[in-house]
Every structure is written in structure tokens, then in C-alpha cells.
PDB file of N, CA and C in Angstrom:
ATOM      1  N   UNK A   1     120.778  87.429  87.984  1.00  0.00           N
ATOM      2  CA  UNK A   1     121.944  86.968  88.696  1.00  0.00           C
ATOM      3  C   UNK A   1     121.874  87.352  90.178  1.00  0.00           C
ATOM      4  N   UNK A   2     120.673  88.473  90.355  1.00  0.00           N
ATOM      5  CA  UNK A   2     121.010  88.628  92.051  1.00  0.00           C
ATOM      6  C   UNK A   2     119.920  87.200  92.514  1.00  0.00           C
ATOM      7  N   UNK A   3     121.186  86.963  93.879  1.00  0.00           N
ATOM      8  CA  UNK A   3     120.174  85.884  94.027  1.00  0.00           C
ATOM      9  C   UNK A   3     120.717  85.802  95.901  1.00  0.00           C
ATOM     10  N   UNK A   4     121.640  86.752  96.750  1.00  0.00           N
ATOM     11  CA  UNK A   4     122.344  86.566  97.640  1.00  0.00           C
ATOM     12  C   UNK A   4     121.224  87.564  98.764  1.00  0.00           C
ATOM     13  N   UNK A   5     121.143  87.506  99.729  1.00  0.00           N
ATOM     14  CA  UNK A   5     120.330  88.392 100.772  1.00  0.00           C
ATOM     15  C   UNK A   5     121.383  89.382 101.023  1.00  0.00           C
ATOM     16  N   UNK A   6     121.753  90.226 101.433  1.00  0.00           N
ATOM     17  CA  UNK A   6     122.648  90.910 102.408  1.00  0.00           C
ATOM     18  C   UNK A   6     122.828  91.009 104.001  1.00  0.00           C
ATOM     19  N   UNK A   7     123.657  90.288 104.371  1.00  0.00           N
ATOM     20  CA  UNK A   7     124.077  89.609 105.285  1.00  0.00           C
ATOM     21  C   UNK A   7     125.305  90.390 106.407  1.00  0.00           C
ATOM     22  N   UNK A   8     126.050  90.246 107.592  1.00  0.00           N
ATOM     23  CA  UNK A   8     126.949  90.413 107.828  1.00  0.00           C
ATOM     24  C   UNK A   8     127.636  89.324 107.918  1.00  0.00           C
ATOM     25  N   UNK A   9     127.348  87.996 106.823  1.00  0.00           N
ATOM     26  CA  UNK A   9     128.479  86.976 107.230  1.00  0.00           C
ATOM     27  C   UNK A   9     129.152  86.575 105.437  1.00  0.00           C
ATOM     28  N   UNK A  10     128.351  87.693 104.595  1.00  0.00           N
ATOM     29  CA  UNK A  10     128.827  87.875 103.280  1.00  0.00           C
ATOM     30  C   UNK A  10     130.459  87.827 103.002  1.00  0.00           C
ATOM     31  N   UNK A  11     131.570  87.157 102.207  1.00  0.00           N
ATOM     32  CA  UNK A  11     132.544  87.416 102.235  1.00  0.00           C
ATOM     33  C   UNK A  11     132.475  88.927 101.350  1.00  0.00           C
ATOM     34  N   UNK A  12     134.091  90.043 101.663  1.00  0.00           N
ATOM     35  CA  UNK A  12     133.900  91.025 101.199  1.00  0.00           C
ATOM     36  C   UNK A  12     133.821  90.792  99.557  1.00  0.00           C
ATOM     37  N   UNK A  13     134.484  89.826  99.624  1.00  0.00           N
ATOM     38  CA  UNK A  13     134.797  89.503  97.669  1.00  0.00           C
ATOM     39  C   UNK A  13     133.554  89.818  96.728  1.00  0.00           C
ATOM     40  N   UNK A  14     132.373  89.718  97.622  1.00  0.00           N
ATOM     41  CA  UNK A  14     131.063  89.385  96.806  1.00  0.00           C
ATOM     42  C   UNK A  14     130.723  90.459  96.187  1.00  0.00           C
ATOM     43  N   UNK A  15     130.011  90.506  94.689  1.00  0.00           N
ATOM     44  CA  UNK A  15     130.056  91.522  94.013  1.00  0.00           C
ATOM     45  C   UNK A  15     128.379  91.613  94.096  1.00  0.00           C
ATOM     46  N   UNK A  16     128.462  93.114  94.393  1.00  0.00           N
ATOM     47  CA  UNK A  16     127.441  93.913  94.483  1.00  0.00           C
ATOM     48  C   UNK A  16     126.280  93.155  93.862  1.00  0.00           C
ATOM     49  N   UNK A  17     126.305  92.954  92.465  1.00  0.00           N
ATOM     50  CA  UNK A  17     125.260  92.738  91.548  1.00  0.00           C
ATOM     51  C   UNK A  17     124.808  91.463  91.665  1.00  0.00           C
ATOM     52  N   UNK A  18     125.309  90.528  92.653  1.00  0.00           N
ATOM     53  CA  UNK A  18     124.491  89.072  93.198  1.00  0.00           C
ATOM     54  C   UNK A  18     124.162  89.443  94.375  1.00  0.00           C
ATOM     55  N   UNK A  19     123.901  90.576  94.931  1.00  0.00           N
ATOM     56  CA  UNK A  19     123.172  90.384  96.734  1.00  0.00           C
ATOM     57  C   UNK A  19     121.803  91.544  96.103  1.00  0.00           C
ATOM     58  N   UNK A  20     121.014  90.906  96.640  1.00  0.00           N
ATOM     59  CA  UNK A  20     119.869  91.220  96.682  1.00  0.00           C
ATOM     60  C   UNK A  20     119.184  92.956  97.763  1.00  0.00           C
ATOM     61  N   UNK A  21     119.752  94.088  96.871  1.00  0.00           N
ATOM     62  CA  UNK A  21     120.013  95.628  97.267  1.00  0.00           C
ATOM     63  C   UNK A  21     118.270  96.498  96.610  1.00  0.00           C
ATOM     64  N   UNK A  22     117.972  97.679  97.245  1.00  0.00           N
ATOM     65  CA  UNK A  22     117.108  97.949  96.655  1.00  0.00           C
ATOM     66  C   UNK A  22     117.280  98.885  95.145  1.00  0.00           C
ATOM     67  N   UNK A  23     116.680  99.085  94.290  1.00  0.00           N
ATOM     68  CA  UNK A  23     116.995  99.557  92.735  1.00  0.00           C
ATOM     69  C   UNK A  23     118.395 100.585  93.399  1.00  0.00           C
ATOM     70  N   UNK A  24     117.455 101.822  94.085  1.00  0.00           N
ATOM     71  CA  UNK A  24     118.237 103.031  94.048  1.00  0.00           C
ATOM     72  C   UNK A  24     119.378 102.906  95.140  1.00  0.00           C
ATOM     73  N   UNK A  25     119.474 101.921  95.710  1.00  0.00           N
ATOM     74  CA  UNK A  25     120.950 101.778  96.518  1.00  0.00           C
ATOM     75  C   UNK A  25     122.150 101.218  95.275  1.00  0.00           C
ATOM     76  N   UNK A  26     121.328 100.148  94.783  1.00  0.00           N
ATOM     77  CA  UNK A  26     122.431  99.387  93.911  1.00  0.00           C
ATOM     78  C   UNK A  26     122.918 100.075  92.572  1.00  0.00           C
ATOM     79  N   UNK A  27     121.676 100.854  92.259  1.00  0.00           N
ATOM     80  CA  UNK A  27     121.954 102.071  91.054  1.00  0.00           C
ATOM     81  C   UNK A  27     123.092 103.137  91.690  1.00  0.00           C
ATOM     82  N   UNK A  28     123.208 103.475  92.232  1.00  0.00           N
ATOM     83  CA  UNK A  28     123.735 104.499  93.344  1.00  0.00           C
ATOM     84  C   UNK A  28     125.384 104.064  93.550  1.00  0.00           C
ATOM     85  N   UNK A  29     125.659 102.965  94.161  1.00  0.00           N
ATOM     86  CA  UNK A  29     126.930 102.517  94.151  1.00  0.00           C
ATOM     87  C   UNK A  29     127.710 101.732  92.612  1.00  0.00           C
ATOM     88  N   UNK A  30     126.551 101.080  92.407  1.00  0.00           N
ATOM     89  CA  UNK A  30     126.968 101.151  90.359  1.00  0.00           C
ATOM     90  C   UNK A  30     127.301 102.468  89.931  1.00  0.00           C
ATOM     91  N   UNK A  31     126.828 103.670  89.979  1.00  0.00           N
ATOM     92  CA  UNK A  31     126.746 104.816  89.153  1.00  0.00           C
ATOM     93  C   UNK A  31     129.101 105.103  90.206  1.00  0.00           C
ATOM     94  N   UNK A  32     128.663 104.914  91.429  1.00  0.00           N
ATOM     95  CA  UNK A  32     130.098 105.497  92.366  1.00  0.00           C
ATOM     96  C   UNK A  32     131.238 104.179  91.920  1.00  0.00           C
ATOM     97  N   UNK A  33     130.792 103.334  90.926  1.00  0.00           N
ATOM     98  CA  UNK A  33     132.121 102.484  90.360  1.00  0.00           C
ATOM     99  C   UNK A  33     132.356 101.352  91.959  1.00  0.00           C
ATOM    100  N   UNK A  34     131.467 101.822  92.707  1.00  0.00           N
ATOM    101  CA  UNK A  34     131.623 100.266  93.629  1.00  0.00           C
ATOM    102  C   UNK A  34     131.082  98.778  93.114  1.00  0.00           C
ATOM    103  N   UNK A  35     132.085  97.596  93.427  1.00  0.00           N
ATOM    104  CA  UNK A  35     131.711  96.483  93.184  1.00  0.00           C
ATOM    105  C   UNK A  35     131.464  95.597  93.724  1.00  0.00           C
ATOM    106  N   UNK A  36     132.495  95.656  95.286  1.00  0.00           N
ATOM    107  CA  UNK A  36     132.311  94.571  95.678  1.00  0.00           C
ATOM    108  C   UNK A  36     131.818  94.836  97.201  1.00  0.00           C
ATOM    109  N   UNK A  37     131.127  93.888  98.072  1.00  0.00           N
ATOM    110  CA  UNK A  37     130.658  94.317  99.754  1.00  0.00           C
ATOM    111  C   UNK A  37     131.739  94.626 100.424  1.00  0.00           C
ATOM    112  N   UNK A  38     133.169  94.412 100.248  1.00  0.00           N
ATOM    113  CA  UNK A  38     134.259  94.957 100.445  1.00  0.00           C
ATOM    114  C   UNK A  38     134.519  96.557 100.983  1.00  0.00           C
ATOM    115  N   UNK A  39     134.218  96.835  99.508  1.00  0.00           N
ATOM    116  CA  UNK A  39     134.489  98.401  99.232  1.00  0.00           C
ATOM    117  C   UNK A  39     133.210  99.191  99.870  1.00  0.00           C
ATOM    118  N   UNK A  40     132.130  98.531 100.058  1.00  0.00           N
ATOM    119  CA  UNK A  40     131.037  99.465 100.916  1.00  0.00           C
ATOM    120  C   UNK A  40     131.857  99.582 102.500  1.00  0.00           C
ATOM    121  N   UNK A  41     132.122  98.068 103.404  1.00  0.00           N
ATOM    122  CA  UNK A  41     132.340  98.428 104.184  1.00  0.00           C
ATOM    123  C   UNK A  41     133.560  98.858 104.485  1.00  0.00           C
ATOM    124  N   UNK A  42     134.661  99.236 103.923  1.00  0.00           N
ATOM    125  CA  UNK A  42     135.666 100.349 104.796  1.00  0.00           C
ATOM    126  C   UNK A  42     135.279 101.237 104.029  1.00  0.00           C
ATOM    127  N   UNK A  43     134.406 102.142 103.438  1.00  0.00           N
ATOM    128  CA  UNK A  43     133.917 103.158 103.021  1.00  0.00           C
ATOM    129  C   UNK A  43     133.516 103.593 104.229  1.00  0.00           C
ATOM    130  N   UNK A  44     133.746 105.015 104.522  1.00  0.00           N
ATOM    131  CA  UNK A  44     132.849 106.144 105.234  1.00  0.00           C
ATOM    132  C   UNK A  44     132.166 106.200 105.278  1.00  0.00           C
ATOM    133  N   UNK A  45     131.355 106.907 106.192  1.00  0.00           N
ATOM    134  CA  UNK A  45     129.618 107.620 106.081  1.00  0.00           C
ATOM    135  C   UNK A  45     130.246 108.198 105.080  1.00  0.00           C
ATOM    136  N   UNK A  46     130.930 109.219 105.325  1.00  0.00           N
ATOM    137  CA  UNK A  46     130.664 110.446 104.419  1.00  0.00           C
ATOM    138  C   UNK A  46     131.311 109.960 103.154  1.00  0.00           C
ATOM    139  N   UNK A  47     131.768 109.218 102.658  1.00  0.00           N
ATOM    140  CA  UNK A  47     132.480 108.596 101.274  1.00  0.00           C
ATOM    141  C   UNK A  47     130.932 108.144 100.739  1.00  0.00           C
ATOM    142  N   UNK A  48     129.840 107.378 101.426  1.00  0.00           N
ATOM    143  CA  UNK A  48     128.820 106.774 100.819  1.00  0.00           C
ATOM    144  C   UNK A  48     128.180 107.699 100.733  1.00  0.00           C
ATOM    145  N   UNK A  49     127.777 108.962 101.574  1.00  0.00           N
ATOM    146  CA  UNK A  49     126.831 109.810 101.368  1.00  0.00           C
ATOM    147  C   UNK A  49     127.162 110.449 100.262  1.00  0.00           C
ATOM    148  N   UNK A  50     128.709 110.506  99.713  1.00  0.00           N
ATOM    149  CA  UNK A  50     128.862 111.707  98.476  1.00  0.00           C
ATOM    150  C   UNK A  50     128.171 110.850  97.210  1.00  0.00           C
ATOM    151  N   UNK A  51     127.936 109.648  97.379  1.00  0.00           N
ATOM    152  CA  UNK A  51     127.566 109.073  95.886  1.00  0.00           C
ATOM    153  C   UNK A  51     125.950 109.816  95.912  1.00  0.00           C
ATOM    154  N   UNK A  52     126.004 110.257  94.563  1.00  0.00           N
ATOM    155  CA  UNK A  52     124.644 110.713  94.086  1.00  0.00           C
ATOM    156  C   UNK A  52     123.635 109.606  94.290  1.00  0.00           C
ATOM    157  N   UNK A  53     122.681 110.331  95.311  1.00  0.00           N
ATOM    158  CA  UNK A  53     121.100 109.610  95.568  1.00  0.00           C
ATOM    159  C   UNK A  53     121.521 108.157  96.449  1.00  0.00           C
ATOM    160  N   UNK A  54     122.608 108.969  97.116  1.00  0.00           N
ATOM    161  CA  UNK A  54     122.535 107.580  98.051  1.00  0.00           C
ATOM    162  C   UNK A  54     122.567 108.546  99.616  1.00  0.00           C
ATOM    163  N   UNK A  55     121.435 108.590 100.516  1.00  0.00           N
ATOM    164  CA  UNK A  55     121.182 109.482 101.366  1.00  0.00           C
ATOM    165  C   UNK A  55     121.402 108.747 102.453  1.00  0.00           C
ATOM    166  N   UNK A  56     120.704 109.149 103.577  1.00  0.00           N
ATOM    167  CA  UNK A  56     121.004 108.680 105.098  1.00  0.00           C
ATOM    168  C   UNK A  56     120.245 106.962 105.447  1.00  0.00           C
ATOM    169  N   UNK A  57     119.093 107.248 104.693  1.00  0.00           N
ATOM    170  CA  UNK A  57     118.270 105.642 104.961  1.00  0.00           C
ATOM    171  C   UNK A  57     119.176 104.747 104.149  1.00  0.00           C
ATOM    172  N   UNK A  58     119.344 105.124 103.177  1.00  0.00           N
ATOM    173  CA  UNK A  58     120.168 103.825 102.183  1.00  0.00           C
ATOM    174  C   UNK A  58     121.372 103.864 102.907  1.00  0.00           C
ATOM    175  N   UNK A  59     122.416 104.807 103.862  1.00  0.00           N
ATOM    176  CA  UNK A  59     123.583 104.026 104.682  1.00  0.00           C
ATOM    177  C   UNK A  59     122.837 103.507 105.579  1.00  0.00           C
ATOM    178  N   UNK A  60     122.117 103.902 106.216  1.00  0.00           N
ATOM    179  CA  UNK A  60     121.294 102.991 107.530  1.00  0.00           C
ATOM    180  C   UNK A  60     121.627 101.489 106.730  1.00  0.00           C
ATOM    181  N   UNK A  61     120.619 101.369 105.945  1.00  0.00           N
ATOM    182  CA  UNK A  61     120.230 100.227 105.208  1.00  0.00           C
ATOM    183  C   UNK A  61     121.474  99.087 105.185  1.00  0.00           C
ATOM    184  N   UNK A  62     122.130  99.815 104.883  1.00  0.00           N
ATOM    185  CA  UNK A  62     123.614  99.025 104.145  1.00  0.00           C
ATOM    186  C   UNK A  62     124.200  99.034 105.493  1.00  0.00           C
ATOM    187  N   UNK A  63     124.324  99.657 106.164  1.00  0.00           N
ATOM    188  CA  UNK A  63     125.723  99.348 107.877  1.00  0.00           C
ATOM    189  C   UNK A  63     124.836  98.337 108.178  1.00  0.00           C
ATOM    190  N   UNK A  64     123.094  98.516 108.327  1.00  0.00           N
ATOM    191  CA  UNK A  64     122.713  97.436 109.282  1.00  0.00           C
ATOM    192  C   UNK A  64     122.200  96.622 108.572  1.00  0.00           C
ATOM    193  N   UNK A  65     122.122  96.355 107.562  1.00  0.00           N
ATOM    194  CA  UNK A  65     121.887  95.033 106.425  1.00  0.00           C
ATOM    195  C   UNK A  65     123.622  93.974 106.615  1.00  0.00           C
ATOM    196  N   UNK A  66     124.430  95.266 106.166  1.00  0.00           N
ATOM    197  CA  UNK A  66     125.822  94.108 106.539  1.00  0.00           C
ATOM    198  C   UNK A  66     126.614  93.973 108.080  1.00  0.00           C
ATOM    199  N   UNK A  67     125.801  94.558 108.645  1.00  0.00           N
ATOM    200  CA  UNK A  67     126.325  94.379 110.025  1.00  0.00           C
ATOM    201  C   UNK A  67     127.467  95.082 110.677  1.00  0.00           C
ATOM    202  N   UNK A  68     127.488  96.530 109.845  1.00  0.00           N
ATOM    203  CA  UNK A  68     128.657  97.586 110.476  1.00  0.00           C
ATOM    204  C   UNK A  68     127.947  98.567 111.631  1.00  0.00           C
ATOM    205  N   UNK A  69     127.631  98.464 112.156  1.00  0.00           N
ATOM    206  CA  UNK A  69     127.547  99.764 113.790  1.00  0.00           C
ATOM    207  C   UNK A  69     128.631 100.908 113.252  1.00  0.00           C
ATOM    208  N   UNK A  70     129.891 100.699 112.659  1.00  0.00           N
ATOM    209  CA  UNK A  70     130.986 101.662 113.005  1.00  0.00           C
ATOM    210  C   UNK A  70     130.759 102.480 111.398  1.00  0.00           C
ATOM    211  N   UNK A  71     130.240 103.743 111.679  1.00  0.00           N
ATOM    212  CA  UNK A  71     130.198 105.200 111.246  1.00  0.00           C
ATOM    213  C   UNK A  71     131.095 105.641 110.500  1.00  0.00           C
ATOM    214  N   UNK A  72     132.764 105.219 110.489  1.00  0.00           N
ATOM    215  CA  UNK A  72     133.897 105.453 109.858  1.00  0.00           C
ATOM    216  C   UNK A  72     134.691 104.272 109.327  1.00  0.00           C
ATOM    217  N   UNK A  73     134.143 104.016 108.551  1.00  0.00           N
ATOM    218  CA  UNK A  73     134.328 102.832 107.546  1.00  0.00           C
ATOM    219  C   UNK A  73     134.829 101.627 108.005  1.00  0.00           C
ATOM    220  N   UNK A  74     135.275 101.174 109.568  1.00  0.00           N
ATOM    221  CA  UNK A  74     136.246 100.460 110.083  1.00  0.00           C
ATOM    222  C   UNK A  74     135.903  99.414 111.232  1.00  0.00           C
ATOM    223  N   UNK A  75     135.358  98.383 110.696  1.00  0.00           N
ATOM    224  CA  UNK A  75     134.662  97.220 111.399  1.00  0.00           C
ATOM    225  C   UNK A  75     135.360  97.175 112.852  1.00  0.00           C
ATOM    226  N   UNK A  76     134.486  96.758 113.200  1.00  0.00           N
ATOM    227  CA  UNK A  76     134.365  96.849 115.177  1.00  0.00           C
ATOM    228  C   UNK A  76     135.129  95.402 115.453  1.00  0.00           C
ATOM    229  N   UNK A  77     135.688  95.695 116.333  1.00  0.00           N
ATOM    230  CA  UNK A  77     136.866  94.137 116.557  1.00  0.00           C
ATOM    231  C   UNK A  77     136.129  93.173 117.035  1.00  0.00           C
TER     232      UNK A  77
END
């Protein structure tokens, strides 16, 4: 079912398990009960860093895969 790139023009609605994430990012926010690209981006650094085995490259990954610059969960105007 994954079949979506990760994008910053993704609507938030989109659920995790159709965008195309690496094992241990998508294992990682599955294991933290996240579902949708929504809930990653007004998430924190530090809200994403507490999920087990999700470290500093995998937020890199994810702000600049979906197109957040902003560090504290809160998209740039």
C-alpha cells in the first residue's frame, strides 16, 4: 500500500503507511501511535526525538523530506 513519496505538498490527512518512509522511521512512529503527516508536523523536535529509535537523522529526514525548517513543531507562514 505504500506507494506516496514524501513531499511538502502532502495533505496532513495522509496516513503514514502510504508515503514511502525508511523501515526504522516508519517502525518508530508506528511503535509512538502516529498516523497521519499531520501529527509529525506540529510535533516537536523533542516530542519526535522521545519516540524510541527515532534519533537526529530520522528528524532531519522527516522536517526536510516534508518541508518543515521550523524546530518546534509549527510551520513557517
Amino acid at each position: 500500500m505504500v506507494d506516496i513519496d514524501p513531499t511538502p505538498e502532502l495533505p496532513d490527512d495522509t496516513p503514514i503507511n502510504r508515503v514511502r518512509l525508511p523501515a526504522r522511521i516508519r517502525t518508530a512512529l508506528n511503535d509512538a501511535g502516529v498516523k497521519t503527516i499531520g501529527e509529525i508536523r506540529e510535533a516537536t523536535d523533542d516530542t519526535l526525538l522521545s519516540f524510541q529509535n527515532l534519533g537526529q537523522a530520522s528528524l532531519t529526514f522527516l522536517r526536510s523530506a516534508l518541508g518543515l525548517p521550523s524546530s518546534g513543531g509549527v510551520r513557517a507562514p
